[in-house]
Structures are given as C-alpha cells and as structure tokens.
C-alpha atoms as a PDB file:
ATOM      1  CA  UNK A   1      -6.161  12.847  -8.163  1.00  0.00           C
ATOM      2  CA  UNK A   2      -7.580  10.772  -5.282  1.00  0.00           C
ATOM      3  CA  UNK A   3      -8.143   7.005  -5.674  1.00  0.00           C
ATOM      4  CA  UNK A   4     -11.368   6.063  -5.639  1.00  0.00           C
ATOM      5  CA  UNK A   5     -12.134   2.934  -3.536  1.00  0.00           C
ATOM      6  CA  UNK A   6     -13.316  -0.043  -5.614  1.00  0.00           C
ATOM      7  CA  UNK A   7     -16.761  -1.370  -5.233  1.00  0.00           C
ATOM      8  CA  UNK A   8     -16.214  -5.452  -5.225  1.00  0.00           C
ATOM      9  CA  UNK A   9     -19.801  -5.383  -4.794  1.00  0.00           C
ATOM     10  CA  UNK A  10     -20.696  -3.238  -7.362  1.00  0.00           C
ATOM     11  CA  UNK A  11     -18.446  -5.027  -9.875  1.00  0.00           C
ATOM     12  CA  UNK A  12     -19.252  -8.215  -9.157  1.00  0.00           C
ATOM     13  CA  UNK A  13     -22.802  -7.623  -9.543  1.00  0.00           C
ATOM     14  CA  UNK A  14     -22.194  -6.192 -13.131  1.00  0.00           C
ATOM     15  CA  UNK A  15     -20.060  -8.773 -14.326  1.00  0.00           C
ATOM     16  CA  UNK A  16     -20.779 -12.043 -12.908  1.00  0.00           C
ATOM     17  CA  UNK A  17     -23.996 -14.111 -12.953  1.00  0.00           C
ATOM     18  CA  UNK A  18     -25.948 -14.681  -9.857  1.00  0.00           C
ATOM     19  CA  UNK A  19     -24.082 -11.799  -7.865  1.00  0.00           C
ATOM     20  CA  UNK A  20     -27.091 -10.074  -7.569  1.00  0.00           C
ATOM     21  CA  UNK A  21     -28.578 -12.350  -5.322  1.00  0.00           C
ATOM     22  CA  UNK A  22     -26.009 -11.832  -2.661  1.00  0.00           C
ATOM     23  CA  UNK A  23     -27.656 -11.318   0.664  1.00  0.00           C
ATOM     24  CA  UNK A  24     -25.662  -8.810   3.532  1.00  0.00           C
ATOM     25  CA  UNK A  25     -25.242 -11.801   5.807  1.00  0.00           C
ATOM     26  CA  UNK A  26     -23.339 -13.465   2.907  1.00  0.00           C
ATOM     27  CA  UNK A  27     -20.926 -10.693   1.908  1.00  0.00           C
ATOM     28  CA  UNK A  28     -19.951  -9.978   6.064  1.00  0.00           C
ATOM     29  CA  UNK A  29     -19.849 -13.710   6.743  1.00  0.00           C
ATOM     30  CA  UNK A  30     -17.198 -14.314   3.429  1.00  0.00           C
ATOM     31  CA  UNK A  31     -15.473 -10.946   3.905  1.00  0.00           C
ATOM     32  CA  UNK A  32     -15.249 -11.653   8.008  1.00  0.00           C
ATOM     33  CA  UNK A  33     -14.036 -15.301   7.340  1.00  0.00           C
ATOM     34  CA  UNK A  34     -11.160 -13.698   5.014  1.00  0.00           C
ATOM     35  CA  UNK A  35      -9.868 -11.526   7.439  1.00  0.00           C
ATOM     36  CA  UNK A  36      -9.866 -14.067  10.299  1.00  0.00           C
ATOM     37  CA  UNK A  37      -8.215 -16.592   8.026  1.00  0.00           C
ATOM     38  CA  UNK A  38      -5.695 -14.026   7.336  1.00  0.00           C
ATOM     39  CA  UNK A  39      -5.050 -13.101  11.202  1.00  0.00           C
ATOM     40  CA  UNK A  40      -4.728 -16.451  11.867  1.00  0.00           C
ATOM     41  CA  UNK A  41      -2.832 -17.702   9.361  1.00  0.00           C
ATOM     42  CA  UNK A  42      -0.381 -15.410   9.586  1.00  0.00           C
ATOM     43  CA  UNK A  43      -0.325 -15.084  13.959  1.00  0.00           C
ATOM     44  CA  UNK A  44      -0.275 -19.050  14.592  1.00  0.00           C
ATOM     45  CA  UNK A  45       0.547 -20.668  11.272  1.00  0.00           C
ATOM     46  CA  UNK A  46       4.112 -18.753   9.616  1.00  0.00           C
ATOM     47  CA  UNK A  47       2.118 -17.872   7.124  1.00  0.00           C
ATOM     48  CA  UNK A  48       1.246 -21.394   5.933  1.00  0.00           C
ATOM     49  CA  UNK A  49      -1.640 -23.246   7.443  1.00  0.00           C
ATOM     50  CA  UNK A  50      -1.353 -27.218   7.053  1.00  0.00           C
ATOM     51  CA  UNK A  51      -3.115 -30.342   8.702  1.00  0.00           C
ATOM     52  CA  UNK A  52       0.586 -30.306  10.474  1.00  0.00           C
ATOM     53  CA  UNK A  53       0.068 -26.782  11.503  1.00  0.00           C
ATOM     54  CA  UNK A  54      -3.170 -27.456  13.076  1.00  0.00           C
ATOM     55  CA  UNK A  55      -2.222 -30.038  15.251  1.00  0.00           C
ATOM     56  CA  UNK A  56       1.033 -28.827  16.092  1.00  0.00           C
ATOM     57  CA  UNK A  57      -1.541 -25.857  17.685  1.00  0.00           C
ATOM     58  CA  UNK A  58      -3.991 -28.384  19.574  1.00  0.00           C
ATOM     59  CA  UNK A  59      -1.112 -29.586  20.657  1.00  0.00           C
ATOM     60  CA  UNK A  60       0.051 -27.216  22.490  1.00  0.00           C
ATOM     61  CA  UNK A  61      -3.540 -27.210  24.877  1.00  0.00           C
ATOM     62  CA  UNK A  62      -2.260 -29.784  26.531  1.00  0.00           C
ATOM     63  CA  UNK A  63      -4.331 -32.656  28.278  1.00  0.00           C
ATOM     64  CA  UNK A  64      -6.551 -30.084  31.152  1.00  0.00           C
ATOM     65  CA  UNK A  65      -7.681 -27.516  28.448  1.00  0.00           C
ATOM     66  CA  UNK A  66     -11.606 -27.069  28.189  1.00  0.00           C
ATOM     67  CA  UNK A  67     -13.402 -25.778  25.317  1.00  0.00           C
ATOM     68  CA  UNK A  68     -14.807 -22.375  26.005  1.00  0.00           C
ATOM     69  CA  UNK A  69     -18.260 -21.697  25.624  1.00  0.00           C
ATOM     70  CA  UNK A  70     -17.630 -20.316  21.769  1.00  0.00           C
ATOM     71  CA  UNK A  71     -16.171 -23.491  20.675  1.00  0.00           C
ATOM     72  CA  UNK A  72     -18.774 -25.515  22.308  1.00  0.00           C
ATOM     73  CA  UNK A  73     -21.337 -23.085  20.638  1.00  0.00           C
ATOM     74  CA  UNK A  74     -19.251 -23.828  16.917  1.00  0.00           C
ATOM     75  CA  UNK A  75     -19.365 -27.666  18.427  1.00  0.00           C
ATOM     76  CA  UNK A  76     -23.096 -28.265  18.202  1.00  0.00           C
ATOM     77  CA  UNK A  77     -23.796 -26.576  15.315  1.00  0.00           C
ATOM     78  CA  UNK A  78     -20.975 -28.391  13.407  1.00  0.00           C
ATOM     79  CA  UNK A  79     -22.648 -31.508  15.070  1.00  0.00           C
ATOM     80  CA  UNK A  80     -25.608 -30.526  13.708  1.00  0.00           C
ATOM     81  CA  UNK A  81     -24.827 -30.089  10.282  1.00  0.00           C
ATOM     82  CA  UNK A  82     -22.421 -33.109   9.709  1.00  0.00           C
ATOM     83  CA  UNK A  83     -23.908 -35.768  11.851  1.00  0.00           C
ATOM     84  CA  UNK A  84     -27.863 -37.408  11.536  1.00  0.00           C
ATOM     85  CA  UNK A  85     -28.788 -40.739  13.829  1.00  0.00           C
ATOM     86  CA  UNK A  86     -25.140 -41.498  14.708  1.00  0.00           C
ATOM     87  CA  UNK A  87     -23.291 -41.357  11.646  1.00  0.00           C
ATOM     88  CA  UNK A  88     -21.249 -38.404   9.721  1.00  0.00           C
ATOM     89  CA  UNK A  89     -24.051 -37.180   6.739  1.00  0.00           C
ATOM     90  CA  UNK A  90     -23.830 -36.646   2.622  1.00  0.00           C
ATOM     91  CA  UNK A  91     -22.537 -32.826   4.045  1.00  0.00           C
ATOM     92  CA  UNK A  92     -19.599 -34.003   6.105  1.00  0.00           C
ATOM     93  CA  UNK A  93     -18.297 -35.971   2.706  1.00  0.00           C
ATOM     94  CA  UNK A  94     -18.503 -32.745   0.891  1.00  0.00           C
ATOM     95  CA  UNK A  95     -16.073 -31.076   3.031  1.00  0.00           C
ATOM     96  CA  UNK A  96     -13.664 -33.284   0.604  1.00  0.00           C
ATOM     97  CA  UNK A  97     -11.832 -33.802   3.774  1.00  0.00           C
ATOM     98  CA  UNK A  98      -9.326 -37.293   2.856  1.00  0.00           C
ATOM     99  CA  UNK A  99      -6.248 -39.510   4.723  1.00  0.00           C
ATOM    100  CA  UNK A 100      -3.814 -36.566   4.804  1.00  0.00           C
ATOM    101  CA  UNK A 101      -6.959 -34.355   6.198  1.00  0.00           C
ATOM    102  CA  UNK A 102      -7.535 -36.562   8.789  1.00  0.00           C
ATOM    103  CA  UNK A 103     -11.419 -37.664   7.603  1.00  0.00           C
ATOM    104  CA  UNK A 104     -11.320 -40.652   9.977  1.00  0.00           C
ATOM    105  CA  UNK A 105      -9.719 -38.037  13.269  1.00  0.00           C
ATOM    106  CA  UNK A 106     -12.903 -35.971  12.328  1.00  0.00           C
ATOM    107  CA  UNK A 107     -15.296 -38.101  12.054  1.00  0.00           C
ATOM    108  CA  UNK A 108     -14.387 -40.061  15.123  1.00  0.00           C
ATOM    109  CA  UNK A 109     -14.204 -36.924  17.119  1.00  0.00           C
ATOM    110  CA  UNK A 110     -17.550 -36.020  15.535  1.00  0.00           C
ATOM    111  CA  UNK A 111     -19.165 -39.292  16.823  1.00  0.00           C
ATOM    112  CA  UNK A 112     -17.951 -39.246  20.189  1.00  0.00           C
ATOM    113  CA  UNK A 113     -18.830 -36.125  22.379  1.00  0.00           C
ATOM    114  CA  UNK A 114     -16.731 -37.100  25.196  1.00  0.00           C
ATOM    115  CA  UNK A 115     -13.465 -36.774  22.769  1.00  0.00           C
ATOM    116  CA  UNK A 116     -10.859 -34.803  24.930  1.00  0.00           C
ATOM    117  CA  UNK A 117     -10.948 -31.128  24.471  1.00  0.00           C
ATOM    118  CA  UNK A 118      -7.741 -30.852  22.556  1.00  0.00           C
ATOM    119  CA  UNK A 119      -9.351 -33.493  20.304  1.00  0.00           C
ATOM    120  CA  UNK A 120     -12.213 -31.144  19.523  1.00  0.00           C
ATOM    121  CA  UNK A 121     -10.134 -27.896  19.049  1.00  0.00           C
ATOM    122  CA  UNK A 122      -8.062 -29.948  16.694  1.00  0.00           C
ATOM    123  CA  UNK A 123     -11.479 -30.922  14.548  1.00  0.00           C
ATOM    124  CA  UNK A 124     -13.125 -27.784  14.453  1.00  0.00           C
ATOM    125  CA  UNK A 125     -10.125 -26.149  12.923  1.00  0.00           C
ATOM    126  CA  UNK A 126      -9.896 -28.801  10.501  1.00  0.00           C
ATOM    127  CA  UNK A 127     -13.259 -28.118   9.806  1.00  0.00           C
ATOM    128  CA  UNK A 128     -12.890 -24.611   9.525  1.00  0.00           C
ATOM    129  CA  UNK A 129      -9.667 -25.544   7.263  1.00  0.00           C
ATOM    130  CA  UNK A 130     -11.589 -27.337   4.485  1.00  0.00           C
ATOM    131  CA  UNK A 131     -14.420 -24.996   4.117  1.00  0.00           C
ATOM    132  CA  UNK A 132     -11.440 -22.365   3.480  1.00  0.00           C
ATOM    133  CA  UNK A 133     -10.021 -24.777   0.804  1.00  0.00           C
ATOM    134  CA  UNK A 134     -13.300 -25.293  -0.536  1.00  0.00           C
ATOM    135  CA  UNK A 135     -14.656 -21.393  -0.487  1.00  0.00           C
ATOM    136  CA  UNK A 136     -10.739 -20.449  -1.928  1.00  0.00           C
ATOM    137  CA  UNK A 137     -10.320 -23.084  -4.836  1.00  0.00           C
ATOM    138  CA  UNK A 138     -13.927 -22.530  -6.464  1.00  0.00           C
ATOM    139  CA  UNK A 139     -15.447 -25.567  -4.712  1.00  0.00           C
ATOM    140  CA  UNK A 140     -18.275 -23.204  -3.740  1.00  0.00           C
ATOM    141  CA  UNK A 141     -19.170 -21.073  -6.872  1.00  0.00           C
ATOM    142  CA  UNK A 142     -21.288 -17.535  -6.665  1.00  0.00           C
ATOM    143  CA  UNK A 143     -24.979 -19.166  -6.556  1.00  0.00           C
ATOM    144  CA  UNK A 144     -23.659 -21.247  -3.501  1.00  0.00           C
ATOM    145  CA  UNK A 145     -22.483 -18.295  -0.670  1.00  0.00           C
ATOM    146  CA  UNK A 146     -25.730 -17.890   0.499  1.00  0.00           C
ATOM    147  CA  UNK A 147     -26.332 -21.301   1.782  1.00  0.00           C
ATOM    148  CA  UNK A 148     -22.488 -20.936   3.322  1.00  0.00           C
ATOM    149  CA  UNK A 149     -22.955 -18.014   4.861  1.00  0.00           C
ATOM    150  CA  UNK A 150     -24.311 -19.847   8.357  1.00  0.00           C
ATOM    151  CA  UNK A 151     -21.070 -21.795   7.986  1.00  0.00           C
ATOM    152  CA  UNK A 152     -18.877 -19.083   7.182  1.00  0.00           C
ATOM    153  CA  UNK A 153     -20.370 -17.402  10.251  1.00  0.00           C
ATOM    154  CA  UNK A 154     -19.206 -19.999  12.172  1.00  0.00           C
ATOM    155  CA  UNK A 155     -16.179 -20.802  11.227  1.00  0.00           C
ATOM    156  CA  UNK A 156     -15.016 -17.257  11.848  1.00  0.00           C
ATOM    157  CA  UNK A 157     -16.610 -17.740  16.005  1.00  0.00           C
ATOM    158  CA  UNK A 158     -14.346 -21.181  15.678  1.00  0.00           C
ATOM    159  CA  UNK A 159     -11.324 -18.549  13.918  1.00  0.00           C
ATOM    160  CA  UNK A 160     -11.908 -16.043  16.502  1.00  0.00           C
ATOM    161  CA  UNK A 161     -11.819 -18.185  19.422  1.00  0.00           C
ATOM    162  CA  UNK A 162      -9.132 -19.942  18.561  1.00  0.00           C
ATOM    163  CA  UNK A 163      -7.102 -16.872  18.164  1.00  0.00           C
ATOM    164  CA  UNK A 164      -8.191 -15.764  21.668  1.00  0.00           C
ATOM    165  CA  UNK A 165      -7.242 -18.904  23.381  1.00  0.00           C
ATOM    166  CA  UNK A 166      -3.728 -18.734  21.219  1.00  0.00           C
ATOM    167  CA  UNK A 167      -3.199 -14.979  21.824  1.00  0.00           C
END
C-alpha cells in the first residue's frame, strides 16, 4: 500500500489553535528558512551552528571582502527594523540576543554603517541565528508567524547569500 504524504498543513489546522490563520507567505517563508538553515548548517557549520561557528566563517572573508548586493538588501531592512533615531529599538532586545551572543558586536555594527564588511556578514548571521533560536524553541508561538514571515523571508536572502559567497 502506498504512503500517503502527510498534510502538516492540514493537521495543524485541525489540531492547533490559530493555524487557520496561516497566510501562504508564512508557511514558504518558515518552510524556506528550514531548509536553508539545514543547508547551511550542515555545509559551513559540522552540523552545529554556534556564535564560534559564525565568526570562525566571517572570518574567513578576510579584510577586502564587500557585501554583495543581497546582503546589503538584508542590511537595510535589518536596519530598519532594529534601529529608530540612532539607537537599537524594543525589537532588537527581543531577539534575546546576550554577552555570549555578542548583543554589544551587533548593536555596534548596527549603529555604525561604515563597520567593515566582514563585520556586517558576521551580524547578519547572528541575526539570522537568533531568530532561528527564537522560531525553534517556541519563542514565537502559532498566532505570531505571520508577523515573522517578512523576517523569515529575509533571513533566508541573508542564508542564501551567505551560502553562495561560502560555496
């Protein structure tokens, strides 16, 4: 007898509150995000991503590497999500980004667009890091994906860049 392929979609919206209310944007942005996570975890990170990780892969651009136009793309909007008159906003705290997550490195790198390129790379993923931790541990519950899906959209151009410029 064949296996019939499960409907997440279908379940979900049968047994868990608020599923219903789901948009398409939302369920490619999450299920996109996954599989770039995945692909890069496992292609740049032994399986294992870590603060450590991270930098040990900025590290690697080396002082004369410039952001492509993607990253500079992932840049502003990040910029224009975290950051209001100067200063890193209520959002950027609820990233839950702390010492060994390098809040201050962000935030500095945030507030100063002429950080080196490296510097940037290195922040983005970061970035891109916590909202993982945050989407994976429950941080953001069911009724909350649809207002993450514009970030979850862009963390997988920042995921997919990177990879290219890692390849």
């Amino acid at each position: 007898m064949p296996v019939a392929v499960f409907n997440t979609r279908e379940w979900l919206r049968g047994h868990i509150i608020h599923a219903d209310r789901l948009d398409d944007l939302t369920w490619d942005a999450v299920s996109g995000f996954t599989v770039l996570w995945n692909v890069f975890e496992s292609a740049h990170c032994k399986r294992w991503v870590s603060v450590a990780a991270i930098e040990r892969l900025a590290d690697r651009l080396g002082p004369h590497f410039v952001l492509p136009e993607n990253l500079l793309i992932a840049r502003h909007f990040w910029l224009d999500r975290y950051v209001i008159a100067g200063e890193t906003n209520h959002l950027f705290e609820g990233l839950h980004l702390d010492r060994n997550k390098r809040e201050d490195f962000v935030r500095r790198v945030l507030l100063n667009a002429n950080a080196p390129s490296d510097d940037w790379f290195k922040a983005l993923l970061l970035i891109v890091y916590r909202l993982r931790n945050n989407l994976f541990h429950g941080e953001k519950g069911i009724p909350d994906l649809n207002d993450q899906a514009k970030n979850l959209s862009n963390a997988c151009l920042t995921l997919a860049t990177a990879l290219e410029i890692l390849h």
